[in-house]
C-alpha atoms as a PDB file:
ATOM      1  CA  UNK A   1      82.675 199.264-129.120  1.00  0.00           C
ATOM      2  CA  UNK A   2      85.218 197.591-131.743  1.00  0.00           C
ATOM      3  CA  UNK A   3      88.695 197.285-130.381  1.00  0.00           C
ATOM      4  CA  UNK A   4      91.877 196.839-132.915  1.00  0.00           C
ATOM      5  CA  UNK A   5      93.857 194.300-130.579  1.00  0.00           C
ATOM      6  CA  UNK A   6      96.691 193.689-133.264  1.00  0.00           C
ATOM      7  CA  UNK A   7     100.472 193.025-131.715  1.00  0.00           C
ATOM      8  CA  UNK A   8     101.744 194.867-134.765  1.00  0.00           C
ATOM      9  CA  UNK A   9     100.245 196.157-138.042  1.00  0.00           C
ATOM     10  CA  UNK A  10     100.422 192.914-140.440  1.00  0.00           C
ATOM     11  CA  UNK A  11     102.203 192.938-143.618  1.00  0.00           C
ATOM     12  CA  UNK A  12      99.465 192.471-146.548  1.00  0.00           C
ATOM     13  CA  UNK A  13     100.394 190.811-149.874  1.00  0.00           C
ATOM     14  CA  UNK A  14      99.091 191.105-153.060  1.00  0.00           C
ATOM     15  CA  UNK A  15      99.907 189.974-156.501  1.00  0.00           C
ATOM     16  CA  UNK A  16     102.798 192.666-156.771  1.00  0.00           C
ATOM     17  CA  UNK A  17     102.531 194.531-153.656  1.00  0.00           C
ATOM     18  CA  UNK A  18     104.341 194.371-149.901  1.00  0.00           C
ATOM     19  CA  UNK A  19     102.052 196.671-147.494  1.00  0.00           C
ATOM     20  CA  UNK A  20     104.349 196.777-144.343  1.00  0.00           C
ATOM     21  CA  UNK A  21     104.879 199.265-141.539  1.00  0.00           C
ATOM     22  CA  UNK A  22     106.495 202.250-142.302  1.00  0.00           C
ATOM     23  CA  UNK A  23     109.889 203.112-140.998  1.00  0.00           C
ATOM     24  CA  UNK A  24     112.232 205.260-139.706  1.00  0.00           C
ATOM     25  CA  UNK A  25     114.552 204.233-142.649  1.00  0.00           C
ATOM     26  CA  UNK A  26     111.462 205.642-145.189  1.00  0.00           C
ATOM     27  CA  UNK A  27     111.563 208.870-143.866  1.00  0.00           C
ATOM     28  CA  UNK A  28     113.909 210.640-146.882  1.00  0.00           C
ATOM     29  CA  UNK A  29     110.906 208.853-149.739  1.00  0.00           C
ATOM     30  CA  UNK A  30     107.986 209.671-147.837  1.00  0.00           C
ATOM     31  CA  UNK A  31     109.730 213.462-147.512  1.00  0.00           C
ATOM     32  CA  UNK A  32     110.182 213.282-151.233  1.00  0.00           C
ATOM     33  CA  UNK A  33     106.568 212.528-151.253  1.00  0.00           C
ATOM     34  CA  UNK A  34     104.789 215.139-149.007  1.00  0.00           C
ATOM     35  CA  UNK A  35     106.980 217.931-150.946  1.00  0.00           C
ATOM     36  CA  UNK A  36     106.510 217.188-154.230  1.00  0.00           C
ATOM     37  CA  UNK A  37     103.875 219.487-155.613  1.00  0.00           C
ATOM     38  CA  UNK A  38     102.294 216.814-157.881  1.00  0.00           C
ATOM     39  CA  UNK A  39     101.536 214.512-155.322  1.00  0.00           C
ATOM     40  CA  UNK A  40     100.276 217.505-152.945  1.00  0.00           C
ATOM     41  CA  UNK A  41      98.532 218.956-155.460  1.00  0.00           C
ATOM     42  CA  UNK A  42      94.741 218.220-153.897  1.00  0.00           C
ATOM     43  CA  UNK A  43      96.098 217.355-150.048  1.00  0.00           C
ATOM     44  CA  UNK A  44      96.189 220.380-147.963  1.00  0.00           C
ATOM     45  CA  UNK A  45      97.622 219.506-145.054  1.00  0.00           C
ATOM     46  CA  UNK A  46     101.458 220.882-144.016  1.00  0.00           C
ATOM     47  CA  UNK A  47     104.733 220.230-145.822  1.00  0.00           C
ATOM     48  CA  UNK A  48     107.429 218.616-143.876  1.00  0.00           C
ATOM     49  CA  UNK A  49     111.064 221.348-144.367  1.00  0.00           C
ATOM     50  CA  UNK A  50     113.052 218.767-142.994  1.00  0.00           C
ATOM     51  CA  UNK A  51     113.298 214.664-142.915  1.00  0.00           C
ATOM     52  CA  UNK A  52     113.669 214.768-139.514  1.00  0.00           C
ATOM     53  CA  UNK A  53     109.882 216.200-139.458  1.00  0.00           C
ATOM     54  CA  UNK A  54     109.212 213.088-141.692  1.00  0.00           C
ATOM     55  CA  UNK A  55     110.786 210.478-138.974  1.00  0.00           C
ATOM     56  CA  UNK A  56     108.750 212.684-136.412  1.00  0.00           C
ATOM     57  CA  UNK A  57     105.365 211.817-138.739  1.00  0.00           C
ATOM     58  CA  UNK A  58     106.476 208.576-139.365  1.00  0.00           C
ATOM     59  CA  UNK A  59     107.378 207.834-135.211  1.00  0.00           C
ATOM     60  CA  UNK A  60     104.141 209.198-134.658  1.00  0.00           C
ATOM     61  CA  UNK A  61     101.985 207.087-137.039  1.00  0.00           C
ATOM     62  CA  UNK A  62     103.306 203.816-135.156  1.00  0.00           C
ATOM     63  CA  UNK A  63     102.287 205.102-131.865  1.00  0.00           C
ATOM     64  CA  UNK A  64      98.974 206.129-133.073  1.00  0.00           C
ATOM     65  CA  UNK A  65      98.620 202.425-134.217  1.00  0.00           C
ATOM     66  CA  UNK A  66      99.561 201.367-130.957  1.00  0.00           C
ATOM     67  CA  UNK A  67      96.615 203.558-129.307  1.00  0.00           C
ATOM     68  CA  UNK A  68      94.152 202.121-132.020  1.00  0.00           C
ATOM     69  CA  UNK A  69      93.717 205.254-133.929  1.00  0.00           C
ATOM     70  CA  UNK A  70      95.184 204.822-137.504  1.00  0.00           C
ATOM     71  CA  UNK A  71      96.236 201.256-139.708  1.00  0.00           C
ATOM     72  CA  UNK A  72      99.028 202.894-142.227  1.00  0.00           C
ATOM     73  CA  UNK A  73     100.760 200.866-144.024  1.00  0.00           C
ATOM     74  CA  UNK A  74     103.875 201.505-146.412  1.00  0.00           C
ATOM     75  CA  UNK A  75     102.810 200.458-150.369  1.00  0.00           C
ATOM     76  CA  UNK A  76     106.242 198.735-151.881  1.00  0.00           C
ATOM     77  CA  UNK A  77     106.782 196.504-154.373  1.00  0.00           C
ATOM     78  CA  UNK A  78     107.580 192.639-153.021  1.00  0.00           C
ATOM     79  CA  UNK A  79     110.780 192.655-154.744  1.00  0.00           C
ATOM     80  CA  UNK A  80     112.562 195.921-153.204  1.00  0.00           C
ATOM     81  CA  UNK A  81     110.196 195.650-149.786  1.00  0.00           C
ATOM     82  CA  UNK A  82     112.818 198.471-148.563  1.00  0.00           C
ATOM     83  CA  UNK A  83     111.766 200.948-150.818  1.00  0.00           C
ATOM     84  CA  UNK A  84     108.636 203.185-149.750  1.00  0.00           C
ATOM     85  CA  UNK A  85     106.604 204.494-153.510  1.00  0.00           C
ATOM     86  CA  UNK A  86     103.321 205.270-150.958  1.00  0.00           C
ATOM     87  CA  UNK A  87     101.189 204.832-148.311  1.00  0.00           C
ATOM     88  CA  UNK A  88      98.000 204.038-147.860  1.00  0.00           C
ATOM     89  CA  UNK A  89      95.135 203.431-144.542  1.00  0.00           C
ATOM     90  CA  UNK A  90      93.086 204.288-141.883  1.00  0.00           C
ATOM     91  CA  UNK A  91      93.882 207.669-140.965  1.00  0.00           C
ATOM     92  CA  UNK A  92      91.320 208.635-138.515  1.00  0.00           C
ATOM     93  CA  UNK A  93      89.099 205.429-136.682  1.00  0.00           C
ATOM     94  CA  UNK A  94      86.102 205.713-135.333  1.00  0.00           C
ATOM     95  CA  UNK A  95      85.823 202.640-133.066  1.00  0.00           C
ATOM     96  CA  UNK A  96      82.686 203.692-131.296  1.00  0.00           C
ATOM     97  CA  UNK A  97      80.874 204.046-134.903  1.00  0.00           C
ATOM     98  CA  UNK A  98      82.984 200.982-136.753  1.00  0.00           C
ATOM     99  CA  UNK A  99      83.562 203.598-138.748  1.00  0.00           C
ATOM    100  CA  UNK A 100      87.362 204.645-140.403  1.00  0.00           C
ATOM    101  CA  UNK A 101      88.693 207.960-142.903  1.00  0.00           C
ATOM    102  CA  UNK A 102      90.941 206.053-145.457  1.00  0.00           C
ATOM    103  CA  UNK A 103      94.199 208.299-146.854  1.00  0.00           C
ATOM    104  CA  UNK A 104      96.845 207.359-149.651  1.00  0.00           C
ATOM    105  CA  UNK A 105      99.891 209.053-151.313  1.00  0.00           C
ATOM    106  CA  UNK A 106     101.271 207.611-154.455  1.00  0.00           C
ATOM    107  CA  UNK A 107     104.886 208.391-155.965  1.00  0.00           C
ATOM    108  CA  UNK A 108     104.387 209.840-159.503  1.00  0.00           C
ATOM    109  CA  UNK A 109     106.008 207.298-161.696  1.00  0.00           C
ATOM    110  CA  UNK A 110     103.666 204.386-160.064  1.00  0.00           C
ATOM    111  CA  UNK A 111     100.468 206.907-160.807  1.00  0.00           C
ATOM    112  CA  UNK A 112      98.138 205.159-163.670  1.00  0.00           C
ATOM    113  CA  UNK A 113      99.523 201.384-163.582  1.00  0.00           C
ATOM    114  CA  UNK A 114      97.019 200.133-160.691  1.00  0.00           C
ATOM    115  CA  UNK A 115      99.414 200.434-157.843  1.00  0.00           C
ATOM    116  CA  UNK A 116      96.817 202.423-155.612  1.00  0.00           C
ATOM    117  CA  UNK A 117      93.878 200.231-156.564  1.00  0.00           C
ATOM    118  CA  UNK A 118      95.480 196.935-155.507  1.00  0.00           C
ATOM    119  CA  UNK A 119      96.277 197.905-152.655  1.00  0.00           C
ATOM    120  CA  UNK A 120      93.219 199.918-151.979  1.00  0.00           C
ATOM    121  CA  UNK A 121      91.556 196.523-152.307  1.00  0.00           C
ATOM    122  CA  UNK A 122      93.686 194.715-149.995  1.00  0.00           C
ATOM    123  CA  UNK A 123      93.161 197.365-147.549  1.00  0.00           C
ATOM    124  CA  UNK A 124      89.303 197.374-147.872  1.00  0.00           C
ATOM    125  CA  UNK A 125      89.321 193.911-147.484  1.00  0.00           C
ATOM    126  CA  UNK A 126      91.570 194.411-144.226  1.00  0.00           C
ATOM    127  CA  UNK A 127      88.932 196.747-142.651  1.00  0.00           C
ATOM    128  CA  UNK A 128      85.972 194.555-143.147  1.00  0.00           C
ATOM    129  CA  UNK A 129      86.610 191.322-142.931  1.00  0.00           C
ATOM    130  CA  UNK A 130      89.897 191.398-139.965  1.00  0.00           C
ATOM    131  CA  UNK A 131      89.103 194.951-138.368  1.00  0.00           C
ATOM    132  CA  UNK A 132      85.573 194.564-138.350  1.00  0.00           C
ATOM    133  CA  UNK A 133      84.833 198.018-139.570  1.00  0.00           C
ATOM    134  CA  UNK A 134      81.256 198.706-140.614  1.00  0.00           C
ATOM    135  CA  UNK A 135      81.721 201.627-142.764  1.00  0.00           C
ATOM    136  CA  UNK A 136      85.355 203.366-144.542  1.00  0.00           C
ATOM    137  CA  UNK A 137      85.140 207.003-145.487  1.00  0.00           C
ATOM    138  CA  UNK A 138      87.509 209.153-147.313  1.00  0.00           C
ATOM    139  CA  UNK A 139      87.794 212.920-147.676  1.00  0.00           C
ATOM    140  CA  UNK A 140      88.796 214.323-151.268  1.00  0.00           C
ATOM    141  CA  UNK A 141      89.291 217.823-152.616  1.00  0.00           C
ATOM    142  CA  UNK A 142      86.230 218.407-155.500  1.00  0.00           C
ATOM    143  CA  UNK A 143      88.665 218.883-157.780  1.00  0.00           C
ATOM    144  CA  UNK A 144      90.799 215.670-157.144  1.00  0.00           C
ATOM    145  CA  UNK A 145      88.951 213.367-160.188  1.00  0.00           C
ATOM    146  CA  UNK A 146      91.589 210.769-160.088  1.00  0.00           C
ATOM    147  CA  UNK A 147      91.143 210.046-156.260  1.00  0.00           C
ATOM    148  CA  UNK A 148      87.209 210.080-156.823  1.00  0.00           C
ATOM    149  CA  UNK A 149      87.053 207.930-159.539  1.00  0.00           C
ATOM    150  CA  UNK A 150      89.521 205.649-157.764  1.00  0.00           C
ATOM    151  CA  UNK A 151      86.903 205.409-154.884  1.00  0.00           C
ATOM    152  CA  UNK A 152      84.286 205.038-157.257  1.00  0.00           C
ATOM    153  CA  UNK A 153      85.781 202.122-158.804  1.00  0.00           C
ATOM    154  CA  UNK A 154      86.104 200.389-155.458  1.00  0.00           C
ATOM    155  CA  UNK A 155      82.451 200.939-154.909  1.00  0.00           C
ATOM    156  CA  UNK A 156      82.410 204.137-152.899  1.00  0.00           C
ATOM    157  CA  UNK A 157      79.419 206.533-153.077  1.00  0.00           C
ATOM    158  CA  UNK A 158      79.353 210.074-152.763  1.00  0.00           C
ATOM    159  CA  UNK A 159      77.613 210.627-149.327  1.00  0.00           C
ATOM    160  CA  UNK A 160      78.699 214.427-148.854  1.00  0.00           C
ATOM    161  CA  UNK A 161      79.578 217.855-150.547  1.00  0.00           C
ATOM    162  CA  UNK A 162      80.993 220.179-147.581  1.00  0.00           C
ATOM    163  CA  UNK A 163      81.547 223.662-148.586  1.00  0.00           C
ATOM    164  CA  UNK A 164      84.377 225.422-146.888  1.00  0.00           C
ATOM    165  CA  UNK A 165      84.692 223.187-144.252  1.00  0.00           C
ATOM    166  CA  UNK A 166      88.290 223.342-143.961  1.00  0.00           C
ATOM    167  CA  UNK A 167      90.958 226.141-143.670  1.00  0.00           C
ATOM    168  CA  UNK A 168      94.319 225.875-145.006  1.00  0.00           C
ATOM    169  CA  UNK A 169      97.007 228.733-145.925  1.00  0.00           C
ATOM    170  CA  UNK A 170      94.207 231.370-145.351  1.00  0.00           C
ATOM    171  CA  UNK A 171      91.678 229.894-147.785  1.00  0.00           C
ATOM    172  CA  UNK A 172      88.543 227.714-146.977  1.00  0.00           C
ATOM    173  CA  UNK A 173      88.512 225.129-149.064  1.00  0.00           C
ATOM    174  CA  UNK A 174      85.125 222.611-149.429  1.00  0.00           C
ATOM    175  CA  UNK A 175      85.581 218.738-149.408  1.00  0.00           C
ATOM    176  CA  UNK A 176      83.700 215.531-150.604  1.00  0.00           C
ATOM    177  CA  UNK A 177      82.819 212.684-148.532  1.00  0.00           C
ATOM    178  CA  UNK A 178      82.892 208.993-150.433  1.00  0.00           C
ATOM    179  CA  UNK A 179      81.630 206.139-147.970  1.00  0.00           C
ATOM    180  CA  UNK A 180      81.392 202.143-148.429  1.00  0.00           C
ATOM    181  CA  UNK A 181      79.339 199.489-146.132  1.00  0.00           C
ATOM    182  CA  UNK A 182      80.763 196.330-145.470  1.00  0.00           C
ATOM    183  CA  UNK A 183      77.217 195.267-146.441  1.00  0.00           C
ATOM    184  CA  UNK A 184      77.333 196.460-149.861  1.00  0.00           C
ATOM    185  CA  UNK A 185      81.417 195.869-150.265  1.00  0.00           C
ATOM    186  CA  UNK A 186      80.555 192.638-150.596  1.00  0.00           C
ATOM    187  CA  UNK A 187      78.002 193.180-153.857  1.00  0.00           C
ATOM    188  CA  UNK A 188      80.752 194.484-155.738  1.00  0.00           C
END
């Protein structure tokens, strides 16, 4: 069974990016984040009502990387590396199956400009070639297009339609399933 045996979750560069562990200190952006109802729009998962419930998410993403089940990483720009605009990872792993459910957030005003798909890249690239993942997932709302064609770019396929598999503020709501191989990752 894979094993993520990392000390702490490595910074990752890229040509205008600074992926780093989030902090405590990025709890106020990332509350901005998870309340604003653009961003939201196609996530259904709780708001925080407080920042403090944001350090409490945040606090509780590091020790989840410390038990090997999530890689999240805070998306910032290398030249204000204190300043969260996303985040962006492995969500749920699957270490027995090599498997991992990759998540991302994105502040408004970086949306369109090719924040998410740099470091989406980056990230990818992470799971394969240092993790040793076999296989990323990620779960989308139907209606999110931007997030599937996003995945699509990056060489995702469409491997499942779910209807009503998930419940959220009294509705069930269906979800699609995008998965890459590292085999075929590296055909792109």
């Amino acid at each position: 069974m894979l094993e993520i045996k990392l000390p702490k979750l490595p910074d990752i560069e890229t040509d205008r990016l600074l992926l780093r562990q989030q902090q405590l200190s990025d709890a106020p952006a990332l509350f901005e984040l998870r309340t604003n109802p653009d961003v939201m729009r196609y996530i259904e998962r709780p708001r925080p009502e407080t920042v403090k419930e944001s350090e409490a998410f945040v606090q509780m993403v590091n020790e989840n990387f410390s038990k090997g089940m999530n890689l999240i990483w805070a998306i910032t720009f290398k030249e204000k590396p204190e300043q969260l605009i996303g985040n962006l990872g492995y969500w749920r792993t699957d270490l027995a199956n090599y498997r991992a459910e990759l998540g991302y957030i994105l502040h408004p005003d970086h949306w369109r400009k090719g924040i998410l798909s740099e470091a989406l890249k980056a990230v990818i690239d992470f799971g394969f070639n240092t993790v040793g993942l076999n296989s990323i997932c990620a779960n989308i709302n139907p209606e999110n297009d931007a997030s599937r064609q996003l995945l699509l770019k990056h060489g995702f396929i469409k491997e499942a339609y779910f209807r009503e598999d998930y419940y959220f503020e009294g509705k069930f709501l269906d979800s699609e399933i995008y998965g890459l191989l590292s085999s075929t990752a590296s055909l792109r």
